[in-house]
N, C-alpha and C. Protein backbone atom coordinates (compact mmCIF):
# COMPACT_ATOMS: atom_id res chain seq x y z
N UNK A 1 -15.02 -16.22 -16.98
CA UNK A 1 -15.58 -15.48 -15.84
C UNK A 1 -14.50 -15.23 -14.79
N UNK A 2 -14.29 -14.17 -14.11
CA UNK A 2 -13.49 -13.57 -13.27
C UNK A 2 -13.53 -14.83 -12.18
N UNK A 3 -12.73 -14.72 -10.98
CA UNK A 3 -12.92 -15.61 -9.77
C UNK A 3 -11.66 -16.43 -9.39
N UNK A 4 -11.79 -17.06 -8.73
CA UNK A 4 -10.67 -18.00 -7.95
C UNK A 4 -10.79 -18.99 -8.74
N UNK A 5 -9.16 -19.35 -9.23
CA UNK A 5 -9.19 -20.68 -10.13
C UNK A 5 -8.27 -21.44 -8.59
N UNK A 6 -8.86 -22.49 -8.39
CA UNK A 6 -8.86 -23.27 -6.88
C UNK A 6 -7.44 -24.32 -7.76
N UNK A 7 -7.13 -24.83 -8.88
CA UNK A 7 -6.25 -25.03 -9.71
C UNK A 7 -4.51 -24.12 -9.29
N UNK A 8 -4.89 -23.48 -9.11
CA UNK A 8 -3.54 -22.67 -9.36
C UNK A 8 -3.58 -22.78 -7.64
N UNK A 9 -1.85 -21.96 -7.05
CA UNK A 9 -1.28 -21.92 -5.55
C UNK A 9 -1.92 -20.78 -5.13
N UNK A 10 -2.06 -20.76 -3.49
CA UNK A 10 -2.02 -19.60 -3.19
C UNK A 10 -0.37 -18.88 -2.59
N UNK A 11 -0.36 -18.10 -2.97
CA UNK A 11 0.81 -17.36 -2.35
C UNK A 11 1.19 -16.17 -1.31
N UNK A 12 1.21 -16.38 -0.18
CA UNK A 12 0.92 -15.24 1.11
C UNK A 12 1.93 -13.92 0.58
N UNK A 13 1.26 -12.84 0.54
CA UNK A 13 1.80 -11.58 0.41
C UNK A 13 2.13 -11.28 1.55
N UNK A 14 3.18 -10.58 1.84
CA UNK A 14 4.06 -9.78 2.95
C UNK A 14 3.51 -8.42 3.00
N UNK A 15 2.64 -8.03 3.83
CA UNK A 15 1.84 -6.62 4.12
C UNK A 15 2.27 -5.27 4.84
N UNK A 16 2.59 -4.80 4.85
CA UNK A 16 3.16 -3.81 6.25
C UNK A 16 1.40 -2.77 6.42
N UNK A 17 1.44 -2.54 7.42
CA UNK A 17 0.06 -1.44 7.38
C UNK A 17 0.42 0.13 8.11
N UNK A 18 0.35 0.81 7.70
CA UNK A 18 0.44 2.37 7.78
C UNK A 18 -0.71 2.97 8.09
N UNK A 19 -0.79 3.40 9.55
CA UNK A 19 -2.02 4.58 9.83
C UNK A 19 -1.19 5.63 10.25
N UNK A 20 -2.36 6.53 9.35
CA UNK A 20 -1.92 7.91 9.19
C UNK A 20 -2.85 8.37 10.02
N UNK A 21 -2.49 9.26 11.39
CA UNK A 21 -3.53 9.93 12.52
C UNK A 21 -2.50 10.58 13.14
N UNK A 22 -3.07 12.08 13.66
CA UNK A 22 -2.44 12.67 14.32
C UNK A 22 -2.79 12.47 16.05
N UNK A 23 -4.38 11.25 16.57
CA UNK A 23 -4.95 11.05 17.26
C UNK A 23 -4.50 9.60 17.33
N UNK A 24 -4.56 8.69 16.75
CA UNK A 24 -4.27 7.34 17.08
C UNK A 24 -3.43 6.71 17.60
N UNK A 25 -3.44 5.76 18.42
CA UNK A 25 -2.51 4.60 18.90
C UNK A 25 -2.58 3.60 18.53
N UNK A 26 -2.13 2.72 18.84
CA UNK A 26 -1.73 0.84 18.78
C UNK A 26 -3.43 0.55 19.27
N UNK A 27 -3.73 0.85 20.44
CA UNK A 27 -4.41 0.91 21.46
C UNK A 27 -5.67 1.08 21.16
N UNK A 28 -6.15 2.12 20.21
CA UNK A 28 -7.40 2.35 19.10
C UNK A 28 -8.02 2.67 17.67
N UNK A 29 -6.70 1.71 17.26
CA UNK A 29 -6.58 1.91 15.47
C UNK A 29 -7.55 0.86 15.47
N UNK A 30 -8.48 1.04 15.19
CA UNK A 30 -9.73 0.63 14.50
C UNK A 30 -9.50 -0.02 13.34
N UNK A 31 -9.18 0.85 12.30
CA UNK A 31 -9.11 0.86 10.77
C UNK A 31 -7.90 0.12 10.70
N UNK A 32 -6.62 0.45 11.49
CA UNK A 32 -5.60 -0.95 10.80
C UNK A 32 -5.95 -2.00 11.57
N UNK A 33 -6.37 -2.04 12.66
CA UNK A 33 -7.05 -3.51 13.05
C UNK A 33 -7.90 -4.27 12.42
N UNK A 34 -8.57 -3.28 11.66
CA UNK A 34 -9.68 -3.97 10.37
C UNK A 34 -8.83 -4.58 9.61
N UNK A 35 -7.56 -3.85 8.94
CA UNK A 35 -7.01 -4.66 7.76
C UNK A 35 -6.21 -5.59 8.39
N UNK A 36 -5.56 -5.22 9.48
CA UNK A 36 -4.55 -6.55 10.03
C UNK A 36 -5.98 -8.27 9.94
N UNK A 37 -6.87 -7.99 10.19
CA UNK A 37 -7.81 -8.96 10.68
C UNK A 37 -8.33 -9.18 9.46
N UNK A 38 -8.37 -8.81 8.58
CA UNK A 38 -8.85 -9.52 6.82
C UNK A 38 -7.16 -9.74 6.24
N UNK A 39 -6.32 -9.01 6.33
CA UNK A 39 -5.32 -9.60 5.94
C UNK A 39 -4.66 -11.01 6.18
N UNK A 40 -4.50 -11.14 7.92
CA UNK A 40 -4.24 -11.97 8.47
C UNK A 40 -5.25 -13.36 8.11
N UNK A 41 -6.58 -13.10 8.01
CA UNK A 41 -7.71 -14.20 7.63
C UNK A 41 -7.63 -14.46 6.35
N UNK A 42 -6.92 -14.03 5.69
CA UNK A 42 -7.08 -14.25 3.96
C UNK A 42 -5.94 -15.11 3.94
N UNK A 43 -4.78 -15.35 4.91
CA UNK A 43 -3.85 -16.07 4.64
C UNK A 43 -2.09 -15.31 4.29
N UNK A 44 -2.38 -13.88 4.45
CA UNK A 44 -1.09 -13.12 4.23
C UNK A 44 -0.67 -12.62 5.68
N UNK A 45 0.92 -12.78 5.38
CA UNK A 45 1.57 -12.17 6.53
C UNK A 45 1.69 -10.88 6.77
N UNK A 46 1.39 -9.97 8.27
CA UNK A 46 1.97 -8.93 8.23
C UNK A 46 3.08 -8.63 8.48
N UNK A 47 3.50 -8.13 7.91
CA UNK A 47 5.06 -7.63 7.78
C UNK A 47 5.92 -6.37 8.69
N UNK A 48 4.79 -5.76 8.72
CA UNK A 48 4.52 -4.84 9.62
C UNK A 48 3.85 -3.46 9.65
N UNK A 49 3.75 -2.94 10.93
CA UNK A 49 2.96 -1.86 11.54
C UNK A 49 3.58 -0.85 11.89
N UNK A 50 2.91 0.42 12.29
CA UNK A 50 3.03 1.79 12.16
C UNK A 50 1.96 2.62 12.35
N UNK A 51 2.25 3.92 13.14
CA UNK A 51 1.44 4.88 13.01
C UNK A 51 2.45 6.24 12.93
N UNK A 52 1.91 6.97 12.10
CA UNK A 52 2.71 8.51 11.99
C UNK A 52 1.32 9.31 11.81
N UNK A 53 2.18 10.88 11.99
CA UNK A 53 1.34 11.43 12.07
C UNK A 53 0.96 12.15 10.78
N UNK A 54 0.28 12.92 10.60
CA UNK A 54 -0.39 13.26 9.24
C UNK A 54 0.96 15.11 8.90
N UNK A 55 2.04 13.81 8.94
CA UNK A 55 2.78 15.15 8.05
C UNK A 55 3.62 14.18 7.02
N UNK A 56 3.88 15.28 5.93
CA UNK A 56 4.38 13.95 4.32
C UNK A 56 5.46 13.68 4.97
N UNK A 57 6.51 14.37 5.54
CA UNK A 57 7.86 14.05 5.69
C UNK A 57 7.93 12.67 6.03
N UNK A 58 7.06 12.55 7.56
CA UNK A 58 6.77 11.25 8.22
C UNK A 58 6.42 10.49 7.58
N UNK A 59 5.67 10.34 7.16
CA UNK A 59 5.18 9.37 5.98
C UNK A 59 6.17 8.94 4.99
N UNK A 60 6.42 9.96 4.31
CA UNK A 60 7.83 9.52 3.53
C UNK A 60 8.75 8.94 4.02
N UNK A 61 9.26 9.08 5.23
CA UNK A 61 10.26 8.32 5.76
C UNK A 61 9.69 6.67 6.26
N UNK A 62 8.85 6.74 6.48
CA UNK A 62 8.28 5.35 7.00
C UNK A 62 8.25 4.05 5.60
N UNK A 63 7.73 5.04 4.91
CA UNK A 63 7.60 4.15 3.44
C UNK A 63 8.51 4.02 2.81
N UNK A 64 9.53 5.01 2.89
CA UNK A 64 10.95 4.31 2.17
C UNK A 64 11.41 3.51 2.49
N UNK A 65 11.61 3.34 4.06
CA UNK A 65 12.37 2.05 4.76
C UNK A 65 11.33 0.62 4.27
N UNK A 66 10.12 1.21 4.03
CA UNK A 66 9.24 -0.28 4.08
C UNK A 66 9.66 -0.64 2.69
N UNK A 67 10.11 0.36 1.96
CA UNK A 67 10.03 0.48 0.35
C UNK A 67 11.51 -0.56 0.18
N UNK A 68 12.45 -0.02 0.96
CA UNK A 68 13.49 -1.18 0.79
C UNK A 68 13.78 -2.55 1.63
N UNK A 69 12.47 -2.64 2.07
CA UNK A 69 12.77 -3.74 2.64
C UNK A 69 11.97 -4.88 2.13
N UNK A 70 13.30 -5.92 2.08
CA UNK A 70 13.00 -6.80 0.57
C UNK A 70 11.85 -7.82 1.68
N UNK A 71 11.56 -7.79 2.61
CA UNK A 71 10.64 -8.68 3.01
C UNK A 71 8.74 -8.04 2.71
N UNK A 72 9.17 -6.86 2.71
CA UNK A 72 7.72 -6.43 2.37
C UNK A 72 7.61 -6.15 0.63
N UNK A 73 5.80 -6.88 0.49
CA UNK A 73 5.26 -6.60 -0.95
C UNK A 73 4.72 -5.76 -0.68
N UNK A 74 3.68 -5.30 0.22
CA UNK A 74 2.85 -4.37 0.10
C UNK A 74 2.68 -3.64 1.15
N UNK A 75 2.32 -2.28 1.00
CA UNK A 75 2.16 -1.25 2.05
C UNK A 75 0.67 -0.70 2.12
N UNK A 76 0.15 -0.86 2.79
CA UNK A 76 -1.58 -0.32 3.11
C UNK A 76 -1.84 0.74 3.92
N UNK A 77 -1.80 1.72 3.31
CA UNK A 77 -1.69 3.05 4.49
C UNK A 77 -3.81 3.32 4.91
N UNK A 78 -3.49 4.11 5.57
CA UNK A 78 -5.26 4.09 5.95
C UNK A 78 -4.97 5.65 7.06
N UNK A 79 -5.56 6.46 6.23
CA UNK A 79 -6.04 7.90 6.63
C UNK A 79 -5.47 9.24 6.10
N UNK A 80 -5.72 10.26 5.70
CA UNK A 80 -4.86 11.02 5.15
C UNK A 80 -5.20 11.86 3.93
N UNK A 81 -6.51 10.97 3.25
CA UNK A 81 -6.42 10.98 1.87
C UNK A 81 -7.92 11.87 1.55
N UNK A 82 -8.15 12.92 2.30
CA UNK A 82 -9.03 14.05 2.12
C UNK A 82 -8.64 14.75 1.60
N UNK A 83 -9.17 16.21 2.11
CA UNK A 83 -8.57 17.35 0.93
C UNK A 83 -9.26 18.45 2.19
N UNK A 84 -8.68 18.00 3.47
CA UNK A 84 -7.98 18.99 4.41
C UNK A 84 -6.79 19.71 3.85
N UNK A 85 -6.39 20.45 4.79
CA UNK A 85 -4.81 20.83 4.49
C UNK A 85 -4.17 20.03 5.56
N UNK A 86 -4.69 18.65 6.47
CA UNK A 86 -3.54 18.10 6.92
C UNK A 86 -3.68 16.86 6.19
N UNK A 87 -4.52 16.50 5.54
CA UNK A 87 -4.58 15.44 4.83
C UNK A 87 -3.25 15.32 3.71
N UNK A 88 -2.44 14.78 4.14
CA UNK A 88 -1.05 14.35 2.91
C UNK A 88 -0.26 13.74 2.35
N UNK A 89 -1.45 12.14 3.06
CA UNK A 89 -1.18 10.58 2.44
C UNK A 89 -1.23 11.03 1.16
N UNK A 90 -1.49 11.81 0.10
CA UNK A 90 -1.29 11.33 -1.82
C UNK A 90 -0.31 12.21 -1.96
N UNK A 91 0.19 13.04 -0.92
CA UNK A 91 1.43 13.84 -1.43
C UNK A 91 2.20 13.30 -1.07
N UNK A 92 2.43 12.96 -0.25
CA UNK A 92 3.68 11.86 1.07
C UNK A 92 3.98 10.41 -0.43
N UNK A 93 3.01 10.14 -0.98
CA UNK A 93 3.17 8.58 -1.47
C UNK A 93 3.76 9.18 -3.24
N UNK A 94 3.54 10.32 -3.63
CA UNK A 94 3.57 10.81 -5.05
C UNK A 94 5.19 10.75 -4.86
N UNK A 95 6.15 11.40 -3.83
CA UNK A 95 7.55 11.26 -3.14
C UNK A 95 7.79 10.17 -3.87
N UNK A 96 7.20 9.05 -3.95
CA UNK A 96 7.71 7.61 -3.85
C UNK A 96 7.53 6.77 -4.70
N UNK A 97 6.41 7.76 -5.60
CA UNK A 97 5.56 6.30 -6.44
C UNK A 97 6.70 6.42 -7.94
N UNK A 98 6.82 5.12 -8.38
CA UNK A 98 7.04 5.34 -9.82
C UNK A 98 6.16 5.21 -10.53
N UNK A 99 5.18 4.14 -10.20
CA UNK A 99 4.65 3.97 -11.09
C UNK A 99 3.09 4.03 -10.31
N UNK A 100 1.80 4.59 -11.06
CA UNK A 100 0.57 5.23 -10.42
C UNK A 100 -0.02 3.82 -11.40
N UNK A 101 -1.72 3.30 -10.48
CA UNK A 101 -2.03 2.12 -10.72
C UNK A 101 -3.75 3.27 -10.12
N UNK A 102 -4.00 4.03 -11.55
CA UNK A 102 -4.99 5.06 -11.23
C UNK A 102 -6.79 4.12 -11.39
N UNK A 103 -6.37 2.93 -11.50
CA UNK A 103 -7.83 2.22 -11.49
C UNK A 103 -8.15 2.10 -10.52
N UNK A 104 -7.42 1.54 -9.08
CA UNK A 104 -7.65 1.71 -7.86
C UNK A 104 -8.86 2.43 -7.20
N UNK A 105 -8.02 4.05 -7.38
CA UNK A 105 -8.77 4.70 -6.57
C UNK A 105 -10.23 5.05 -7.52
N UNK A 106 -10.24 4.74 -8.80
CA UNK A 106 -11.39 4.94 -9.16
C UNK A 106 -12.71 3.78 -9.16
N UNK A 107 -11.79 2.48 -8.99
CA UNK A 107 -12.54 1.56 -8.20
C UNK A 107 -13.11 1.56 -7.20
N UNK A 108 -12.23 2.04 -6.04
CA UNK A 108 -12.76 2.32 -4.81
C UNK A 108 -13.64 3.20 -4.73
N UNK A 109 -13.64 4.54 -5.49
CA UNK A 109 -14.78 5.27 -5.50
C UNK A 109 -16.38 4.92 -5.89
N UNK A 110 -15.86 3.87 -6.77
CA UNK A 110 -17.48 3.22 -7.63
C UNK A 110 -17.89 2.29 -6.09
N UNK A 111 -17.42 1.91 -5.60
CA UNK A 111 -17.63 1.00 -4.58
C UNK A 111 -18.25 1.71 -3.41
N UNK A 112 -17.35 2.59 -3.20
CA UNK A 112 -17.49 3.55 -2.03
C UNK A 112 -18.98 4.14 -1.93
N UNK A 113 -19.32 4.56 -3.26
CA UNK A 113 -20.30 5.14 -4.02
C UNK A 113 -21.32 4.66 -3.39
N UNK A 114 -21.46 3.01 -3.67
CA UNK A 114 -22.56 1.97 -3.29
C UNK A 114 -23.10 2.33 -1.58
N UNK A 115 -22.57 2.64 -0.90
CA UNK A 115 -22.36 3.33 1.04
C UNK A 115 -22.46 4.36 0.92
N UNK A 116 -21.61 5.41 0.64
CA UNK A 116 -22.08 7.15 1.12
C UNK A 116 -22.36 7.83 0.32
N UNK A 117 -23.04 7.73 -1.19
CA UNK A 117 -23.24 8.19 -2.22
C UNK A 117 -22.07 9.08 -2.73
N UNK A 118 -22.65 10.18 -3.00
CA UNK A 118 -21.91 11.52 -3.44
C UNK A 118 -20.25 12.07 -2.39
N UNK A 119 -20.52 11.64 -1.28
CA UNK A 119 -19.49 12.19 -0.18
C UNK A 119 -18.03 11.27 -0.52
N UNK A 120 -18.28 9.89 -1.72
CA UNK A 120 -17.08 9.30 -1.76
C UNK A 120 -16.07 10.42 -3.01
N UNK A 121 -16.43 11.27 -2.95
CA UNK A 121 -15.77 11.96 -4.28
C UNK A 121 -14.71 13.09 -3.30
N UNK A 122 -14.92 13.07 -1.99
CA UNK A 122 -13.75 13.76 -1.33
C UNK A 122 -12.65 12.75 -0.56
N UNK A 123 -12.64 11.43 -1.03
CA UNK A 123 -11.52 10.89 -1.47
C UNK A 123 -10.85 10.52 -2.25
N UNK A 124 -9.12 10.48 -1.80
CA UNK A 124 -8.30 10.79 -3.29
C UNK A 124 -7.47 9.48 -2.62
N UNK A 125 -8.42 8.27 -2.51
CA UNK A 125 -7.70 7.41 -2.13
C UNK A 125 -6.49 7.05 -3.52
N UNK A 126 -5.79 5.90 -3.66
CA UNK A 126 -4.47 6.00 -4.75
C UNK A 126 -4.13 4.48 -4.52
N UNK A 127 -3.64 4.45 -5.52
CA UNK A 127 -2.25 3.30 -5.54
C UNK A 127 -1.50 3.69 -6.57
N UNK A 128 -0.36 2.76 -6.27
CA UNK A 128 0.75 2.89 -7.03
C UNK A 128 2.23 2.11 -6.65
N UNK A 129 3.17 1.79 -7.04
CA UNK A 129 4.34 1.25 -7.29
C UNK A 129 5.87 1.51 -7.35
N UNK A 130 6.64 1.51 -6.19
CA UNK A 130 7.35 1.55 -5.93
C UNK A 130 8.82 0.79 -5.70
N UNK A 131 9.75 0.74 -5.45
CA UNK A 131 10.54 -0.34 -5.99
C UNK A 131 10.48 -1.84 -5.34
N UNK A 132 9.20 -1.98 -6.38
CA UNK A 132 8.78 -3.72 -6.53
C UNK A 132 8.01 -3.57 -5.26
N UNK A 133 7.26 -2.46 -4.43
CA UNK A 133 6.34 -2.95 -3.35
C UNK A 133 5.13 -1.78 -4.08
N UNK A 134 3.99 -2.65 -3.79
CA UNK A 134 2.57 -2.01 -4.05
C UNK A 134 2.45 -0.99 -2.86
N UNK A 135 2.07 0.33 -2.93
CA UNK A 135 1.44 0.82 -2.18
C UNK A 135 -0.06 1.39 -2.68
N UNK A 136 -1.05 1.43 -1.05
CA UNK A 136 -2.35 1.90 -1.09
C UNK A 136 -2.56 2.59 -0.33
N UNK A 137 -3.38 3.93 -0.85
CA UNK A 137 -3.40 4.70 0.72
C UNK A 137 -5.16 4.73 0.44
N UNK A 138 -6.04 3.96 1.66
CA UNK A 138 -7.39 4.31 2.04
C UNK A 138 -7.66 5.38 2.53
N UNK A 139 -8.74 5.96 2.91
CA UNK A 139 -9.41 6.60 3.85
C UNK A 139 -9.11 6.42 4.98
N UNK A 140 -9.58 6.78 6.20
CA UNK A 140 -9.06 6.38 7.38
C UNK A 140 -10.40 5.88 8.20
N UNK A 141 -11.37 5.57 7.91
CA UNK A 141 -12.85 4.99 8.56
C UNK A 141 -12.53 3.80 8.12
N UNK A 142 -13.32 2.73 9.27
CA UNK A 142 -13.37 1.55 9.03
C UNK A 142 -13.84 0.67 8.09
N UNK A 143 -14.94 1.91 7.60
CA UNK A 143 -16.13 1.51 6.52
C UNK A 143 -15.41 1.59 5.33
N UNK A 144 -14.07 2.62 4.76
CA UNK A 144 -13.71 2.30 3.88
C UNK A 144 -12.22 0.90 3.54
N UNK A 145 -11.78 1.19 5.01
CA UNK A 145 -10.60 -0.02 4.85
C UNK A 145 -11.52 -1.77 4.27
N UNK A 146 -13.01 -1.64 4.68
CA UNK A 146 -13.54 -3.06 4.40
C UNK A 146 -13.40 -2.56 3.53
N UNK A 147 -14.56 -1.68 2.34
CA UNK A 147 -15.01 -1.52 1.08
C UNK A 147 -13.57 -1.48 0.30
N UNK A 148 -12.42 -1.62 0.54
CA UNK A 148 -11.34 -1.63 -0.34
C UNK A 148 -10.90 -2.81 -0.04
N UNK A 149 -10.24 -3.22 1.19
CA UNK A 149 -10.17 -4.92 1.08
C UNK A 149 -11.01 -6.05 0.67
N UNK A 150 -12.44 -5.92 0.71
CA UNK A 150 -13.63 -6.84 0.19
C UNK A 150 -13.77 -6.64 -0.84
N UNK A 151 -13.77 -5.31 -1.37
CA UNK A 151 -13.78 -4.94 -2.98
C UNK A 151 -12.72 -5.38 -3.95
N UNK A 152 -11.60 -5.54 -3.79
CA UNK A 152 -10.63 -5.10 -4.53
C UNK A 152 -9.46 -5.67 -4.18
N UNK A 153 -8.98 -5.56 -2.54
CA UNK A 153 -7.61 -6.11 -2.50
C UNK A 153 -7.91 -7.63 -2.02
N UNK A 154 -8.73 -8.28 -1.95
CA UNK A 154 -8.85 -9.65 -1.17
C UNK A 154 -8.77 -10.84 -2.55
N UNK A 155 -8.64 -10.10 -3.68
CA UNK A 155 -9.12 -10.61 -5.15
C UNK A 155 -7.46 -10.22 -5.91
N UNK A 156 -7.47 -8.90 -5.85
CA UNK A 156 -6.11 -8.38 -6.66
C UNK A 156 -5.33 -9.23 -5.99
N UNK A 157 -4.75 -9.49 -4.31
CA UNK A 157 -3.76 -10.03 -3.83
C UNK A 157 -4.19 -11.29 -3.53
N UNK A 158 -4.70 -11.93 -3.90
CA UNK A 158 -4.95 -13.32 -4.44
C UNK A 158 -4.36 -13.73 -5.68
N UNK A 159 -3.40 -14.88 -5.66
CA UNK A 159 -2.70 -15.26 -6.48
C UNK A 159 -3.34 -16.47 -7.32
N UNK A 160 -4.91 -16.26 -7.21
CA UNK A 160 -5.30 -17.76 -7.70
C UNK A 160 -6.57 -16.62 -8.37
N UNK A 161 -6.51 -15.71 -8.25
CA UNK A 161 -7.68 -14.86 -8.80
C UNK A 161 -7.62 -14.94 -10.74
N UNK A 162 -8.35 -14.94 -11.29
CA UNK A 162 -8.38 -14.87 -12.90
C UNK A 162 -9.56 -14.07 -13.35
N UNK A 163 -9.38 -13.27 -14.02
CA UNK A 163 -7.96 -13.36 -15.26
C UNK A 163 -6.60 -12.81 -14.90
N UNK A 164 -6.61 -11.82 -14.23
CA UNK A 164 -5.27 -11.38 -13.61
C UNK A 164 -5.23 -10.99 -11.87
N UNK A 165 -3.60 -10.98 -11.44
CA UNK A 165 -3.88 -9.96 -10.17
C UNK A 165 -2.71 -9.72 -9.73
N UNK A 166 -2.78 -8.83 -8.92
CA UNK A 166 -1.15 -7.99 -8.54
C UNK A 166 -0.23 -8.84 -8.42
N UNK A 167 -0.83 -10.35 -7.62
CA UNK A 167 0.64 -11.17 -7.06
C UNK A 167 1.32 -11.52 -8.26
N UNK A 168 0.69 -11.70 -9.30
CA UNK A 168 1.65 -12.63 -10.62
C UNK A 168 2.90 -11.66 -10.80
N UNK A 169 2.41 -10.28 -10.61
CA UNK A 169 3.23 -9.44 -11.39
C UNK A 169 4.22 -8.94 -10.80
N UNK A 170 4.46 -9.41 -9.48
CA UNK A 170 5.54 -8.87 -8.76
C UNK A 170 6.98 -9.42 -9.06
N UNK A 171 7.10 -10.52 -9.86
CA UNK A 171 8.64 -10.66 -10.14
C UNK A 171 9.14 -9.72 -11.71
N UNK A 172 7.89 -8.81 -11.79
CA UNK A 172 8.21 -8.47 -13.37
C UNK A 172 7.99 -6.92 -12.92
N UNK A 173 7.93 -6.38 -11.68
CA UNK A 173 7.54 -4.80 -11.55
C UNK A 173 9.08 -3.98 -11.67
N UNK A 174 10.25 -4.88 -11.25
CA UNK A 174 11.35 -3.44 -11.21
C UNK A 174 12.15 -4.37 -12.85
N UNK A 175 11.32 -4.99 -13.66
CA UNK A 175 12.33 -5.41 -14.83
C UNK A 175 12.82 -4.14 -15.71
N UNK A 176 12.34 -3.17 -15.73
CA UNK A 176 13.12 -2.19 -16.15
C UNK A 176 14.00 -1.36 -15.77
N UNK A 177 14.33 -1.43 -14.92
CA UNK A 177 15.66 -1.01 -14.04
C UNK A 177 16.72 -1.45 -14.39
N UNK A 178 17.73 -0.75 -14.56
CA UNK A 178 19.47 -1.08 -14.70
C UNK A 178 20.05 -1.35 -13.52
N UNK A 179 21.00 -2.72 -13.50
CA UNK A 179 21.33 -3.13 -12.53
C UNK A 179 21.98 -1.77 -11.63
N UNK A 180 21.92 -1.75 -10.37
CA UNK A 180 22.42 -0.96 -9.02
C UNK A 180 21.39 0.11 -8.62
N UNK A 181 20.33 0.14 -9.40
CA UNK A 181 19.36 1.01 -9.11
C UNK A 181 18.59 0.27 -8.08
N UNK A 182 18.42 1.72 -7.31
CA UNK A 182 17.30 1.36 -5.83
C UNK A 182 16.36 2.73 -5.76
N UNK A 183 15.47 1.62 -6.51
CA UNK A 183 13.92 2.74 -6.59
C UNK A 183 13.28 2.79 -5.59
N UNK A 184 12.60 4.02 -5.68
CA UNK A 184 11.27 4.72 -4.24
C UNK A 184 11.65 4.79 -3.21
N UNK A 185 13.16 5.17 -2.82
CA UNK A 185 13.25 5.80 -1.77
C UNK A 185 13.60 7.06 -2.06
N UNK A 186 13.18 8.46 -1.13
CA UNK A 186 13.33 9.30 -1.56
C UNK A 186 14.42 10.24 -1.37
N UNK A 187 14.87 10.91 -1.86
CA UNK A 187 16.48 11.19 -1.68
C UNK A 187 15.96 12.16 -0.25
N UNK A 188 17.60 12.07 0.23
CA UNK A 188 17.22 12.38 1.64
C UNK A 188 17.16 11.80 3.04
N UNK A 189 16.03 10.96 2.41
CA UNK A 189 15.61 10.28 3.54
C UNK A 189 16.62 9.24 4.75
N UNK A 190 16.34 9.65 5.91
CA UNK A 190 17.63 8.80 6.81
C UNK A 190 17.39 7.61 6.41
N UNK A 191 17.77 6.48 6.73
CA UNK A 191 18.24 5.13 6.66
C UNK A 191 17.55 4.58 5.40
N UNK A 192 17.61 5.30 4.51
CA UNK A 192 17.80 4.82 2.64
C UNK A 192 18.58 5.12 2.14
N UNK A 193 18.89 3.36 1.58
CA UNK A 193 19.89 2.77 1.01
C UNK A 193 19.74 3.57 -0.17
N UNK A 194 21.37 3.94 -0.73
CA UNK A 194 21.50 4.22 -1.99
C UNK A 194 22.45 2.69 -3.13
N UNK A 195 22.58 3.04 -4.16
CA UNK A 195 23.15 2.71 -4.67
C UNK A 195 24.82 1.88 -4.49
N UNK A 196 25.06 2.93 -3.34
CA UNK A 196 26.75 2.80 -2.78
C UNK A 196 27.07 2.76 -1.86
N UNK A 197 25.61 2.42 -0.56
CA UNK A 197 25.81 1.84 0.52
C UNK A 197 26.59 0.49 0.91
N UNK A 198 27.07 0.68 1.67
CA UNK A 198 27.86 -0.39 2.23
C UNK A 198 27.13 -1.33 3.32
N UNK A 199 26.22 -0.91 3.87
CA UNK A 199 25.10 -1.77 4.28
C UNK A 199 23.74 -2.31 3.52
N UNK A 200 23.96 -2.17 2.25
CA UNK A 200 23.61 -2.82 1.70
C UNK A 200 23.96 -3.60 0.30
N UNK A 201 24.76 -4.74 1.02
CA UNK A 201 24.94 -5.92 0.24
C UNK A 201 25.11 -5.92 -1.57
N UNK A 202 23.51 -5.52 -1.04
CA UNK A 202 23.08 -6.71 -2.83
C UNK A 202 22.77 -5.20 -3.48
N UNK A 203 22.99 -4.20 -3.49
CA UNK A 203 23.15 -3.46 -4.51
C UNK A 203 24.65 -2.86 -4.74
N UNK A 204 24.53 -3.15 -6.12
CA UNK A 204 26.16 -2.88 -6.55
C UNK A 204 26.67 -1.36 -6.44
């Protein structure tokens, strides 16, 4: 049976949280205050915070830097992910992803389902994988940042969860990479590290 084996460690994930609003501040993010406050209560660190506005560029640039920074596992974005034309959290994150983790958002939809019936099908919430950090992009309502953290991420990023869950797998996500490679940042982007940076160390 699925559940917490109380046997095994827990292990605090390193979070960063991303709201996507062309309206929001520090001051009345609702929705990342929701996840900072189940994140923080579950026992994981945040790593850090952010707000940009709902253009990919921005976005892209925010997530690359989070993408190489070896202190963050995971990135939780929250808003974006309609099918406006300013909505461009799944285009902003496609930039970045290597690898797509398409059960997610179809989880979240079955869930979502259970609350607003039919209306959860005009989100294109996502996940996916980047070099060695999880990213998620929610909805931007409060109602869906719970229904994805209570559903799904409070269990996946639980390291004591069985039969499986994201934390085990994070020392095995960039094993296919050839040494000096620095995945999911996107070319371009200011302050991403390449390959032959000199500020950064540990890639050859």
């Amino acid at each position: 049976m699925p559940g917490i084996d109380p046997a095994r460690p827990f292990l605090p994930v390193r979070i960063a949280v991303l709201t996507v609003s062309d309206t929001r501040t520090l001051a009345d993010d609702r929705s990342g205050d929701t996840l900072v406050a189940r994140l923080e209560g579950a026992g994981h660190v945040l790593a850090g915070r952010a707000i940009v506005a709902d253009d990919a560029d921005a976005i892209t640039a925010r997530l690359s830097v989070w993408i190489a920074d070896p202190a963050i596992d995971a990135v939780i974005c929250t808003g974006g992910t309609g099918v406006t034309g300013r909505d461009v959290t799944p285009e902003a994150l496609s930039r970045v992803v290597e690898k797509e983790i398409p059960g997610f958002g179809e989880l979240f939809r079955w869930l979502s389902y259970q609350s607003i019936g039919t209306s959860t099908i005009q989100s294109r919430a996502l996940a996916g994988v980047a070099g060695g950090t999880y990213l998620f992009a929610l909805p931007g309502s409060t109602g869906a940042c719970k229904d994805a953290w209570d559903g799904i991420l409070a269990t996946q990023l639980d390291s004591r969860y069985r039969p499986c869950n994201f934390v085990e797998l994070m020392p095995r996500l960039q094993e296919h990479l050839a040494p000096g490679v620095t995945p999911g940042v996107a070319p371009g982007v200011e302050g991403a590290a390449g390959p032959t940076d000199p500020m950064r160390p540990d890639v050859a």
